[in-house]
C-alpha atoms as a PDB file:
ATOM      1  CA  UNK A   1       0.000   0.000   0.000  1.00  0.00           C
ATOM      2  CA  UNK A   2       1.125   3.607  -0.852  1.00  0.00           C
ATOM      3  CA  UNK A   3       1.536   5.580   2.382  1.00  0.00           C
ATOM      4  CA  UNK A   4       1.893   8.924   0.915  1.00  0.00           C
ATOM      5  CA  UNK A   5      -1.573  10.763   0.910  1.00  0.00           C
ATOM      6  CA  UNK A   6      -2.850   7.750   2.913  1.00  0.00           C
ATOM      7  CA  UNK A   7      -5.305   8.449   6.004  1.00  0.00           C
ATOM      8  CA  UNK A   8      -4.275   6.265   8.517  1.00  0.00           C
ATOM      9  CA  UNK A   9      -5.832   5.465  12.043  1.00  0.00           C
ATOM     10  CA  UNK A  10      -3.272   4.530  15.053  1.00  0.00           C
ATOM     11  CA  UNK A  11      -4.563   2.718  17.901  1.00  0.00           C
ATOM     12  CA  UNK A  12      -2.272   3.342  20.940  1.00  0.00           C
ATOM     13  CA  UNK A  13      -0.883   6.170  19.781  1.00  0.00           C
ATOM     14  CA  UNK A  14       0.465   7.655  23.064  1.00  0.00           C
ATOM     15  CA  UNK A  15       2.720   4.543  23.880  1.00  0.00           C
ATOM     16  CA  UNK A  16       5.807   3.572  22.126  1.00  0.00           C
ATOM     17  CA  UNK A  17       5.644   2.154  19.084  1.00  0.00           C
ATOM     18  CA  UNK A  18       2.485   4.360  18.563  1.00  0.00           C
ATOM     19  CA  UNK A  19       4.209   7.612  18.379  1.00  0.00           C
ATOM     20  CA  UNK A  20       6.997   6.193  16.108  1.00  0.00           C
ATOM     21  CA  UNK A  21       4.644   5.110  13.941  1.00  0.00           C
ATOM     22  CA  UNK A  22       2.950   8.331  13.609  1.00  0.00           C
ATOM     23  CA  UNK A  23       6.614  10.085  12.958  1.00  0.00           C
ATOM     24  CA  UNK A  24       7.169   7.546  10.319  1.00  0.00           C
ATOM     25  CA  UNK A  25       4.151   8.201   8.843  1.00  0.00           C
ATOM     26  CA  UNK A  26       4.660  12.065   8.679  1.00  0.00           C
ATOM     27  CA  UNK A  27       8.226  11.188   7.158  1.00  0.00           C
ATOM     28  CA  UNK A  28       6.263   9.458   4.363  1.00  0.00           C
ATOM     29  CA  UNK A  29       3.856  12.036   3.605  1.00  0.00           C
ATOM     30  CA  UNK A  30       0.631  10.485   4.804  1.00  0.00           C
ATOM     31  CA  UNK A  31      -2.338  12.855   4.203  1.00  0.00           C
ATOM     32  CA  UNK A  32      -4.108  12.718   7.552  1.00  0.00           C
ATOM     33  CA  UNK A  33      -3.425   9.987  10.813  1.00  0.00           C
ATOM     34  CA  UNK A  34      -6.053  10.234  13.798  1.00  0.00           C
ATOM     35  CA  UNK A  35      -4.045   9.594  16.689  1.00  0.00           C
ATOM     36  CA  UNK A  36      -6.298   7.276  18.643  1.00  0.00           C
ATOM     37  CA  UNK A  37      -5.670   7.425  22.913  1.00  0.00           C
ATOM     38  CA  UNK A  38      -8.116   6.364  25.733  1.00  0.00           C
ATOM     39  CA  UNK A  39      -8.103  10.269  26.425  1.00  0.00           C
ATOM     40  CA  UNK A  40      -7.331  13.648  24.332  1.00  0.00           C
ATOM     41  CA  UNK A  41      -4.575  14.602  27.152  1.00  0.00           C
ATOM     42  CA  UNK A  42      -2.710  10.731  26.395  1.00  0.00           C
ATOM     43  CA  UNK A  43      -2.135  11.953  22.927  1.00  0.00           C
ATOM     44  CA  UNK A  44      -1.541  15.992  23.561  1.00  0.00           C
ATOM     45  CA  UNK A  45       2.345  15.063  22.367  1.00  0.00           C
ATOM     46  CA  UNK A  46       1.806  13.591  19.279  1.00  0.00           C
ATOM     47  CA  UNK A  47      -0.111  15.468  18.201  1.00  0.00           C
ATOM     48  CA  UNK A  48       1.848  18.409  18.431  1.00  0.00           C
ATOM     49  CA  UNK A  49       4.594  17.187  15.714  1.00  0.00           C
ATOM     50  CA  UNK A  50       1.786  18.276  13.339  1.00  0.00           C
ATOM     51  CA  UNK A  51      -1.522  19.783  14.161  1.00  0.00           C
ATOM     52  CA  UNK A  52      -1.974  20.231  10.716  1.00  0.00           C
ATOM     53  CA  UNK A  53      -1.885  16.827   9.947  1.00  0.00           C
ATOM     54  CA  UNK A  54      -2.125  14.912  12.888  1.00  0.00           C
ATOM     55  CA  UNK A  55      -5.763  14.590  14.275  1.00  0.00           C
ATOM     56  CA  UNK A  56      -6.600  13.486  18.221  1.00  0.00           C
ATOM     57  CA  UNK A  57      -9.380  10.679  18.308  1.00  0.00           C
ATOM     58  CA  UNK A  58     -10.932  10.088  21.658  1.00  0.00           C
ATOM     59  CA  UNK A  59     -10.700   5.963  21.510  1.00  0.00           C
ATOM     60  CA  UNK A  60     -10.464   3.307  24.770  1.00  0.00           C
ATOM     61  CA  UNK A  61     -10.510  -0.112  22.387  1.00  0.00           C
ATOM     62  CA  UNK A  62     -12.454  -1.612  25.148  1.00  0.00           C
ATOM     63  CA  UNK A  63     -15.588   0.254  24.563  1.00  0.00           C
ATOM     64  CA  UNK A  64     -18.168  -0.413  21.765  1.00  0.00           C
ATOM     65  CA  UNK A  65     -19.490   3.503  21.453  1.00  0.00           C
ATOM     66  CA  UNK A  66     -16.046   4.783  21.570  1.00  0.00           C
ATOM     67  CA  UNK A  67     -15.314   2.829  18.488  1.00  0.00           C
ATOM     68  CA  UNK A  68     -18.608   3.412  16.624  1.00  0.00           C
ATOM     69  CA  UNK A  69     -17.714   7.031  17.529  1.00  0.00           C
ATOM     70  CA  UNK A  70     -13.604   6.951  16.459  1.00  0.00           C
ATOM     71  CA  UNK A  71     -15.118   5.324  13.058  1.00  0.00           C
ATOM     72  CA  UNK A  72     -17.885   7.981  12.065  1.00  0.00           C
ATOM     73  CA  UNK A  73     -14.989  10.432  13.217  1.00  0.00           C
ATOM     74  CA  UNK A  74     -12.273   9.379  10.833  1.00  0.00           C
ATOM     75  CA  UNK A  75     -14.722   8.246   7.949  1.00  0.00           C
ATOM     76  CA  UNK A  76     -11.618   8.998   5.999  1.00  0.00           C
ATOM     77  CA  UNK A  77      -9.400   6.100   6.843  1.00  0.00           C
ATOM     78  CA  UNK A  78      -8.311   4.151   4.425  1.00  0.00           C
ATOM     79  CA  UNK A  79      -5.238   2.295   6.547  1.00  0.00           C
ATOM     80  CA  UNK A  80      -5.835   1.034  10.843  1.00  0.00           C
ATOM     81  CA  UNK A  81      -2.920   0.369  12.699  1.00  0.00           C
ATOM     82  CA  UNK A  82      -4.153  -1.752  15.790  1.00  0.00           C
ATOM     83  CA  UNK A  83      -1.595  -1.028  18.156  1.00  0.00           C
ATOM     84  CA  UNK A  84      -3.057  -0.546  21.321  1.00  0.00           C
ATOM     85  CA  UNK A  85      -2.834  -3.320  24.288  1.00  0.00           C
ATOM     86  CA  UNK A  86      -1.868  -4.210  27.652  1.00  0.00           C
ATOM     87  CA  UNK A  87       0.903  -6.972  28.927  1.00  0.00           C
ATOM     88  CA  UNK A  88       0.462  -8.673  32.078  1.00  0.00           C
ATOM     89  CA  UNK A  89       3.212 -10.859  33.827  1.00  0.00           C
ATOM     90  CA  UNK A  90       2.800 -14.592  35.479  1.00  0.00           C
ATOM     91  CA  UNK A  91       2.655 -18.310  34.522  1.00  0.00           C
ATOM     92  CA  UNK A  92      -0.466 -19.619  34.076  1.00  0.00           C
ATOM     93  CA  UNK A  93      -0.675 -21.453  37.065  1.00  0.00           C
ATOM     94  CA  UNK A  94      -0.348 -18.926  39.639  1.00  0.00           C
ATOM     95  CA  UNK A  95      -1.517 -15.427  37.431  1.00  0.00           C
ATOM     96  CA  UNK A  96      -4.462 -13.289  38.700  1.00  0.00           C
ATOM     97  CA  UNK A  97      -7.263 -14.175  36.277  1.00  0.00           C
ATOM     98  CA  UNK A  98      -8.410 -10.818  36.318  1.00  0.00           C
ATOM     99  CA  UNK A  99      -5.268 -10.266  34.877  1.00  0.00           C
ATOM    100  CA  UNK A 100      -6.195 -12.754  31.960  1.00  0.00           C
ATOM    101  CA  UNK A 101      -9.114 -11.431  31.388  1.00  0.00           C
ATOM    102  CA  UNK A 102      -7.980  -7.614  31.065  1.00  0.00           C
ATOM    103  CA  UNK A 103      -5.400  -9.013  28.259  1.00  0.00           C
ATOM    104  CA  UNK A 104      -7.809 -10.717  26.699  1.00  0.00           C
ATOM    105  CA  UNK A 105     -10.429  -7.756  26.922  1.00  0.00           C
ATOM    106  CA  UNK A 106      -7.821  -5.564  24.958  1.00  0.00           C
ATOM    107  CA  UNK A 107      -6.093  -7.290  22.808  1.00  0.00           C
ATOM    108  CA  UNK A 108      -8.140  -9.784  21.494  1.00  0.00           C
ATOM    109  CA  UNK A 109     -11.901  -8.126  21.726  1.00  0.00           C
ATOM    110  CA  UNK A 110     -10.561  -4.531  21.502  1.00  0.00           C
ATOM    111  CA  UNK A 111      -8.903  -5.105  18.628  1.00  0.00           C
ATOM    112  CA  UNK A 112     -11.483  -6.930  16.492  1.00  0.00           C
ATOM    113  CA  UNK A 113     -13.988  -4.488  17.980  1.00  0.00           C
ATOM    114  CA  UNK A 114     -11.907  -1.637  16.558  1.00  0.00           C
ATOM    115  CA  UNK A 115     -11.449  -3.752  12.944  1.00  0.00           C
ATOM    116  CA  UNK A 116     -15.360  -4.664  12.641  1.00  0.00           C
ATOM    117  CA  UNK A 117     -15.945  -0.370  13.095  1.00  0.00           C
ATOM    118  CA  UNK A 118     -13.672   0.414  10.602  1.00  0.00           C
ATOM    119  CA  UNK A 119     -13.921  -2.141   7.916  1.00  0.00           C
ATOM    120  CA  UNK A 120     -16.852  -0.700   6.500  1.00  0.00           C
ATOM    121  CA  UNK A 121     -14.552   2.527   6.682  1.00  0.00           C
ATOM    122  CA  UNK A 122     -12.268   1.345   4.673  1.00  0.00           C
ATOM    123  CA  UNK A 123     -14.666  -0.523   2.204  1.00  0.00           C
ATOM    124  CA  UNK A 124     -16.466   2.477   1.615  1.00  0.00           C
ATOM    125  CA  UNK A 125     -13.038   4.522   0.737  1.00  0.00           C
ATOM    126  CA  UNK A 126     -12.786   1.759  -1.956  1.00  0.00           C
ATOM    127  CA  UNK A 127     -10.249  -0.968   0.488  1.00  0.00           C
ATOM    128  CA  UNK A 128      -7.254  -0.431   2.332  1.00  0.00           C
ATOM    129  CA  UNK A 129      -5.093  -2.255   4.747  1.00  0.00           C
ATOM    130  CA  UNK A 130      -4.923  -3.103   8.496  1.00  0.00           C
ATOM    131  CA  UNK A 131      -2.169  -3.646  10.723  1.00  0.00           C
ATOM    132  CA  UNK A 132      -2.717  -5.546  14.188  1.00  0.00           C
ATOM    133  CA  UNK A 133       0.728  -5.405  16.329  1.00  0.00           C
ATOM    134  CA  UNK A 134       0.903  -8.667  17.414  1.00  0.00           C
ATOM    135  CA  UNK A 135       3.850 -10.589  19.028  1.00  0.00           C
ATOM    136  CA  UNK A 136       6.422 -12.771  18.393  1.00  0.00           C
ATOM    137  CA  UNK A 137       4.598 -14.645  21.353  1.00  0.00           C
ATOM    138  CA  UNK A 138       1.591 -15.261  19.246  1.00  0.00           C
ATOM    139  CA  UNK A 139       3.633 -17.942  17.829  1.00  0.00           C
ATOM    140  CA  UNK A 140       4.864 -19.182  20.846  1.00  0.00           C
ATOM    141  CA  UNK A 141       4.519 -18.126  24.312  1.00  0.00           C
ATOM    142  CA  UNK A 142       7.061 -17.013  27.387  1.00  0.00           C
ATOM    143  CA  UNK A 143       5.317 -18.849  30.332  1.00  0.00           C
ATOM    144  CA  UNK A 144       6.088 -15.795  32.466  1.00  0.00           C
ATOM    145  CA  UNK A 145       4.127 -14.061  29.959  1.00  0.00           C
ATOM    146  CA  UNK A 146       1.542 -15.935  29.393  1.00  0.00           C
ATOM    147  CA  UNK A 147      -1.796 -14.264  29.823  1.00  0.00           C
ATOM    148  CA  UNK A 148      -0.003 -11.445  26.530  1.00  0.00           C
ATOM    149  CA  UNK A 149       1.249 -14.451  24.779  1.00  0.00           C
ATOM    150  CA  UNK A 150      -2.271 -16.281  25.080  1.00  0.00           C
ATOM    151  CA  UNK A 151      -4.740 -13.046  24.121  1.00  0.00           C
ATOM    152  CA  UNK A 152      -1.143 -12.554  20.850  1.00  0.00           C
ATOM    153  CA  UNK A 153      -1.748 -15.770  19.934  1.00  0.00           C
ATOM    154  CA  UNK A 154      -5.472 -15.224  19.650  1.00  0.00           C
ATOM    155  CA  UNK A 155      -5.262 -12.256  17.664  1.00  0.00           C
ATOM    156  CA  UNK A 156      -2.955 -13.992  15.433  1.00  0.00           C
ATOM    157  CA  UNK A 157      -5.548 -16.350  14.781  1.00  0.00           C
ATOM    158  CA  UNK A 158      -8.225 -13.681  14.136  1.00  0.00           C
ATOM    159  CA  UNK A 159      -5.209 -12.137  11.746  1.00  0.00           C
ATOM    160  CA  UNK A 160      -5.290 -14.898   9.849  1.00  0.00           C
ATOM    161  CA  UNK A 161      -9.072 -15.368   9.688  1.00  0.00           C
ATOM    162  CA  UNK A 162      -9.699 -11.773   8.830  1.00  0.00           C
ATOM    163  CA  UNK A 163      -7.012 -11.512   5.645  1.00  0.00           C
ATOM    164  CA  UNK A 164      -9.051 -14.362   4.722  1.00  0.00           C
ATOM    165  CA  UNK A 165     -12.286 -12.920   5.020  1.00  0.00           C
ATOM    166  CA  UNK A 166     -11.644  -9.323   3.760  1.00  0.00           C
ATOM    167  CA  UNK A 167      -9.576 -10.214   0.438  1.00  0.00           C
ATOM    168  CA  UNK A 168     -12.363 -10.152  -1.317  1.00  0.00           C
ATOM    169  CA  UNK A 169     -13.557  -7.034  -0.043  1.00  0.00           C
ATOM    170  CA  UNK A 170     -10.167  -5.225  -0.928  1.00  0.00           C
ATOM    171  CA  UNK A 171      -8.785  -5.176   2.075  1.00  0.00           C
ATOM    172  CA  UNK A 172      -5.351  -6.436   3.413  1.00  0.00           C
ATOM    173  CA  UNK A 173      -4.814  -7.565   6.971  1.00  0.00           C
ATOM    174  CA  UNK A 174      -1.153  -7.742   8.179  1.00  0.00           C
ATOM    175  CA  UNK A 175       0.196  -8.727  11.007  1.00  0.00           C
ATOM    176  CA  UNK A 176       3.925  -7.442  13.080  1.00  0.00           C
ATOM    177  CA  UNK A 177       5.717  -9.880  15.177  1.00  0.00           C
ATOM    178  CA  UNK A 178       8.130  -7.764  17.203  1.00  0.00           C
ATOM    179  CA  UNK A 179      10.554  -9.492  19.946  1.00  0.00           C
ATOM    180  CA  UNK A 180      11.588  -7.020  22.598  1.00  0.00           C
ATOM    181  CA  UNK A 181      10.847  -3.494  21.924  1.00  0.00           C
ATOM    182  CA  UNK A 182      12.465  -0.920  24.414  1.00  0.00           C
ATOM    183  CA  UNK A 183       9.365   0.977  24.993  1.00  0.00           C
ATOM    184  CA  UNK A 184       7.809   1.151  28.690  1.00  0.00           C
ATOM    185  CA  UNK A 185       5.774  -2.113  28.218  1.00  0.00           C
ATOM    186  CA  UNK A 186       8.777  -3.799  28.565  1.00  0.00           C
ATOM    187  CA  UNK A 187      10.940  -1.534  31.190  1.00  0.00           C
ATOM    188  CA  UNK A 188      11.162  -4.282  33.626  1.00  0.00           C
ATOM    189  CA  UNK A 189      12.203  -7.302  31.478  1.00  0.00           C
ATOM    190  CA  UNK A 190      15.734  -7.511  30.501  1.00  0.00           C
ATOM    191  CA  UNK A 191      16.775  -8.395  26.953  1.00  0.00           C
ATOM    192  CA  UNK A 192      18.220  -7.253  24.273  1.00  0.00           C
ATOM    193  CA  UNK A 193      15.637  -4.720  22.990  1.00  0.00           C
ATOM    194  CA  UNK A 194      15.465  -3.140  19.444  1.00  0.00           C
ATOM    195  CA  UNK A 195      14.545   0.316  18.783  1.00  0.00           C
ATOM    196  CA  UNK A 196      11.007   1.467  18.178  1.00  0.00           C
ATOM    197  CA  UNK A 197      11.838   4.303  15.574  1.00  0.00           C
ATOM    198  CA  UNK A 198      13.571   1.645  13.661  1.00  0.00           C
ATOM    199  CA  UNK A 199      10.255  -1.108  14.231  1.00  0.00           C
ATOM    200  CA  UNK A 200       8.195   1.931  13.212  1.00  0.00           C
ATOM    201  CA  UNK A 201      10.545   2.060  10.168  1.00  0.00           C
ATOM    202  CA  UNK A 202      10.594  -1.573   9.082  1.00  0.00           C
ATOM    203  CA  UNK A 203       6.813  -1.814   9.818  1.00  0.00           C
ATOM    204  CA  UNK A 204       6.027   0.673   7.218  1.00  0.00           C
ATOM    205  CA  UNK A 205       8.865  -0.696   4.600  1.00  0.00           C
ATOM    206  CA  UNK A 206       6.484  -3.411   5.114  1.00  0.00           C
ATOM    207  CA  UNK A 207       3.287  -2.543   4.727  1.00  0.00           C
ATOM    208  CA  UNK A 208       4.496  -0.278   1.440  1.00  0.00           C
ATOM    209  CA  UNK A 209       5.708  -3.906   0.303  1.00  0.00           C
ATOM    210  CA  UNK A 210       2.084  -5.636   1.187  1.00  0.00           C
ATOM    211  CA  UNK A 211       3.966  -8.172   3.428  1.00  0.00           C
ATOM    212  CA  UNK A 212       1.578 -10.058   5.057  1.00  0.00           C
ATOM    213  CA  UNK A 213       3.948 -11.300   8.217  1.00  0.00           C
ATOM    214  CA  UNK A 214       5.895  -8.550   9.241  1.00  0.00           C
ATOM    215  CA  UNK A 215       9.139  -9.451  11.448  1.00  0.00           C
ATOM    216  CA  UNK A 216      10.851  -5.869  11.969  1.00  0.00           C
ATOM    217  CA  UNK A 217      13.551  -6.338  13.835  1.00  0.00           C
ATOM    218  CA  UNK A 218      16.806  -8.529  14.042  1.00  0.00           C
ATOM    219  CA  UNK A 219      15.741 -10.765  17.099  1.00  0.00           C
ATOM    220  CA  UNK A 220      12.127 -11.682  15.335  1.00  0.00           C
ATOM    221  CA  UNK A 221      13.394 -11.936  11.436  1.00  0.00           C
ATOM    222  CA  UNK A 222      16.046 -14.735  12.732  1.00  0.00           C
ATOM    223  CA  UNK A 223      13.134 -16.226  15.540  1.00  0.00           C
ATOM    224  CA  UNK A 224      10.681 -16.026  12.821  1.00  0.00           C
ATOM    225  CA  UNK A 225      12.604 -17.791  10.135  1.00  0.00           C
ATOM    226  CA  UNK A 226      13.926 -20.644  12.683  1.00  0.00           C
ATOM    227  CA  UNK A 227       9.752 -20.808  13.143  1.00  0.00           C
ATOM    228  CA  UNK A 228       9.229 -21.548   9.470  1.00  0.00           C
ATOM    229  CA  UNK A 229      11.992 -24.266   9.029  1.00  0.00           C
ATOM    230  CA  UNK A 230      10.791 -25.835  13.012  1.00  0.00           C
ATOM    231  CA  UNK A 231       7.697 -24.536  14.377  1.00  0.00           C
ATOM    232  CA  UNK A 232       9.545 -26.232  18.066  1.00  0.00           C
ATOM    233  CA  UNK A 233      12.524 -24.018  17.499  1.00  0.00           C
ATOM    234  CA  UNK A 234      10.628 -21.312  18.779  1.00  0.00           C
ATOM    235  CA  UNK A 235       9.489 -22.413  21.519  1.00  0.00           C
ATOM    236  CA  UNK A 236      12.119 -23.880  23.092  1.00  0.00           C
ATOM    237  CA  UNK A 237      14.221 -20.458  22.518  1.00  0.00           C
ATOM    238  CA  UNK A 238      11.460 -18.514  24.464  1.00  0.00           C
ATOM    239  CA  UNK A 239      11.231 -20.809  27.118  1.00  0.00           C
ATOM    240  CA  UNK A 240      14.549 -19.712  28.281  1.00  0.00           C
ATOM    241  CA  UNK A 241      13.295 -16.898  28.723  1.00  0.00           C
END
């Protein structure tokens, strides 16, 4: 997909990888983003890098009017980047459930309840493309991880089902499968950690390239090919972990 004069949506946009994205976007000449927060105030900064371009769009992923609202709001969009989520720590034994179900809540219902507001969006604008951040634990899970690697893995299931679905409505679904990002999510877990302006960068490479699995960094391109050759080569790795 062509990001120049694109109108893109990002999910999350305060975090991160959200605000890189939205730089990287500007870089590339996109026509319009709406950068989606739970609150104005969470997305005051990015905003700022260019008020003439860059839009604020009031959107907590966990609530059904918000995103029937964010969607009549940026009726424009013709490219979603679901980014937004939450990571919660424990093996599955012992982790809070509420826990487990707050993952879950986010990044598996949020994020399909943001995609079913905006695909007729994008159908209407004559197709596009969406972009869930996923994980490299949707392919295989870190057990101290493992209510995020469960709800990853689910939405890389939905992914799947979804590219599936919307083809014939002219719409591509990718999917990103970062390893460690140095971005607050992670602040506490110690690994090697790649850069998110340089994620945000090989993310978009991507999606100008229509690559359907997206590994944008170093760590997840090498994981991710080991994956393809020995789907158990990946999990073993992360269970070092």
């Amino acid at each position: 997909m062509e990001i120049r004069d694109a109108t893109a949506v990002v999910t999350g946009a305060g975090g991160g990888l959200g605000r890189r994205l939205i730089q990287e976007l500007l870089v590339r000449g996109v026509a319009r983003v709406y950068a989606a927060g739970r609150t104005e105030g969470s997305v005051r900064d990015v905003v700022a890098l260019d008020p003439d371009v860059v839009v604020p769009l009031v959107l907590d992923i966990t609530s059904e009017s918000d995103a029937s609202a964010a969607a009549g709001v940026a009726s424009d969009a013709n490219l979603v980047f679901n980014n937004a989520g939450v990571m919660a720590f424990g093996a599955p034994l012992g982790v809070d459930l509420y826990a487990v179900e707050r993952d879950l809540t986010t990044n598996v219902i949020g994020t399909l309840r943001v995609t079913q507001a905006f695909v007729p969006v994008l159908e209407a604008n004559g197709g596009g493309t969406i972009v869930n951040t996923l994980s490299l634990l949707s392919l295989a899970p870190v057990t101290g991880m493992s209510p995020y690697s469960a709800s990853k893995a689910a939405s890389h299931s939905f992914t799947q089902s979804l590219r599936h679905e919307l083809a014939a409505r002219g719409i591509a679904v990718l999917g990103v499968y970062p390893g460690p990002m140095d971005t607050p999510m992670l602040d506490g877990v110690q690994a090697p950690k790649a850069k998110p302006e340089d994620v945000a960068k090989a993310i978009l490479d991507a999606v100008e390239a229509g690559e359907e699995y997206i590994a944008p960094d170093e760590f997840s391109a090498q994981a991710y090919a080991g994956y393809r050759s020995d789907p158990s080569s990946l999990e073993t790795m992360l269970a070092a972990f």
